[in-house]
Protein backbone atom coordinates (compact mmCIF):
# COMPACT_ATOMS: atom_id res chain seq x y z
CA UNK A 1 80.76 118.07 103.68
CA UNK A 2 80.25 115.55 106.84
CA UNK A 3 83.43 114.59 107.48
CA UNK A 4 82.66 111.21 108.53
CA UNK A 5 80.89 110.70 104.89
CA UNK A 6 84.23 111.73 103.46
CA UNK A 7 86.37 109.40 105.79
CA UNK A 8 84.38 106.48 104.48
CA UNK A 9 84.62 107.36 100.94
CA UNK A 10 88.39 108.49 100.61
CA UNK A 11 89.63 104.65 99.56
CA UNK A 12 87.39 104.87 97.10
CA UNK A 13 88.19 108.28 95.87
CA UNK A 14 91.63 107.65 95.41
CA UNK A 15 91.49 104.64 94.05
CA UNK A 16 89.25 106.15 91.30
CA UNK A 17 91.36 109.07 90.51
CA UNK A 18 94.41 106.89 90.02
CA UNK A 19 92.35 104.58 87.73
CA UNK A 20 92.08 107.55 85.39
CA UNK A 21 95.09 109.05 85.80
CA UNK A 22 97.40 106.51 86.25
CA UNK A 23 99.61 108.30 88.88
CA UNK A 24 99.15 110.49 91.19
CA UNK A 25 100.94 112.74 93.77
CA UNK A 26 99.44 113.86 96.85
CA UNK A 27 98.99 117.42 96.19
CA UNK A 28 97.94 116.77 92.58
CA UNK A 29 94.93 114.39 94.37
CA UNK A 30 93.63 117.14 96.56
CA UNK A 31 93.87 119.65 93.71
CA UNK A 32 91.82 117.53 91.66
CA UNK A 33 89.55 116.59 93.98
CA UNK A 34 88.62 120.58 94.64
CA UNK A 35 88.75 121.16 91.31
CA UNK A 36 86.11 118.66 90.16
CA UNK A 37 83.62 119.08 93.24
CA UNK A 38 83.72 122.96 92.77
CA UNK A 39 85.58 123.22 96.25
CA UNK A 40 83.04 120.89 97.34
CA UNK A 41 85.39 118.91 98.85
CA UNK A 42 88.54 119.51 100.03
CA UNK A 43 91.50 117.17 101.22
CA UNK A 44 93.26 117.75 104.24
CA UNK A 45 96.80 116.38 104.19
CA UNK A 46 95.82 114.70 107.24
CA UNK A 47 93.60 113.00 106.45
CA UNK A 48 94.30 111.75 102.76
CA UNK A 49 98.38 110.57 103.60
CA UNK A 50 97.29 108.29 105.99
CA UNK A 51 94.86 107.05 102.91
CA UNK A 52 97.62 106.39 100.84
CA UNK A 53 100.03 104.86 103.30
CA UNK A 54 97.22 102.48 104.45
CA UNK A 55 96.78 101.86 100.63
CA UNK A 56 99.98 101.28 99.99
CA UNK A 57 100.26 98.56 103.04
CA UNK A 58 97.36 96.70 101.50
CA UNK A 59 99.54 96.52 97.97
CA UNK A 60 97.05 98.29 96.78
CA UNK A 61 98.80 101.16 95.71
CA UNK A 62 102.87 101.34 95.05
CA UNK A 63 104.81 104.88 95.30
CA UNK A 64 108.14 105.79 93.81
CA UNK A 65 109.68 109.37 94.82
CA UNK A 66 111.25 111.60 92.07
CA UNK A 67 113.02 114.52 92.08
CA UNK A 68 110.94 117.14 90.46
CA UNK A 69 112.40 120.40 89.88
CA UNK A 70 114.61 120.47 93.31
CA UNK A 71 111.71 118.52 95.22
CA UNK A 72 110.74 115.26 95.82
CA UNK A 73 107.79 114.26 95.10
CA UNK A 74 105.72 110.77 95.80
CA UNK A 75 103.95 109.44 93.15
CA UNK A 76 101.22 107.07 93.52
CA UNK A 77 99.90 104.41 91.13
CA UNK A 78 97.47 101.00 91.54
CA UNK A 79 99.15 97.85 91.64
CA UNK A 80 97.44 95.25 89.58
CA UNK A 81 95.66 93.99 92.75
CA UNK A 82 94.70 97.80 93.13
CA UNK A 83 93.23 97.38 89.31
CA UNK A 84 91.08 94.83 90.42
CA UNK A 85 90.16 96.13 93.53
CA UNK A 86 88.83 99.25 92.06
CA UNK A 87 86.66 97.44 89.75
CA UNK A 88 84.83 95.91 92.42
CA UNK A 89 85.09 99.04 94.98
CA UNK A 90 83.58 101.50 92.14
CA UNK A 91 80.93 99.45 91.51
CA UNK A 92 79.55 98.49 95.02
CA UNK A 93 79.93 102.71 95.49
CA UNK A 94 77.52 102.67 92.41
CA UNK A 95 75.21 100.24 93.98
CA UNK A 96 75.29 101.85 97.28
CA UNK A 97 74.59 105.74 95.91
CA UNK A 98 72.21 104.40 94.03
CA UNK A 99 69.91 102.77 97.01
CA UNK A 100 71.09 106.41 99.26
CA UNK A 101 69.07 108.13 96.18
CA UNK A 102 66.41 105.88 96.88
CA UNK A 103 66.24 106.71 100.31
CA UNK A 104 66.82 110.52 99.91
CA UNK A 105 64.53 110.77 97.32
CA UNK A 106 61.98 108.01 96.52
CA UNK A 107 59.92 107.63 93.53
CA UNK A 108 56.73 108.07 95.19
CA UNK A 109 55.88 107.93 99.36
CA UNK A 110 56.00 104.95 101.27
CA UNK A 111 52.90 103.35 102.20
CA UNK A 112 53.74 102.25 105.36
């Protein structure tokens, strides 16, 4: 994977995967993310905490630390701004994989 593809797309993956999982922590995130692109893609810490943190500055995201069997752990969720904002983020990614497919692979040849 291009990494620069993946820098510009990370908001918008986490954002998704906390709209259908409600919360999140940071491990769990690149876990799924591996898991569901077949190792496809895969997370670095450094580049996904800075995400998050960046998120979280823009109240899009809120984080509360627990202790989790002897460890803390961050857990990420959307605010209700977030909510909103992944409404309209998922579906100008929609709109904007859908003309790439166009591109990539056009109905027919252009006449030009």
């Amino acid at each position: 994977m291009n990494p620069n593809l993946l820098r510009g797309s990370l908001d918008t993956i986490v954002i998704k995967l906390l709209k259908d999982h409600g919360e999140m922590y940071g491990y769990q995130i690149t876990q799924i993310v591996r898991e569901m692109t077949k190792d496809g893609i895969q997370l670095t810490e450094g580049a996904l905490y800075p995400t998050l943190h960046k998120l979280e500055a823009k109240d899009i995201l809120t984080s509360e630390t627990r202790m989790i069997a002897n460890r803390y752990r961050k857990y990420y969720r959307l605010t209700t701004q977030g909510n909103e904002r992944a409404i309209t983020l998922l579906q100008q990614m929609e709109e904007y994989l859908q003309q790439m497919s166009l591109l990539i692979k056009p109905l027919k040849p252009s006449a030009i």
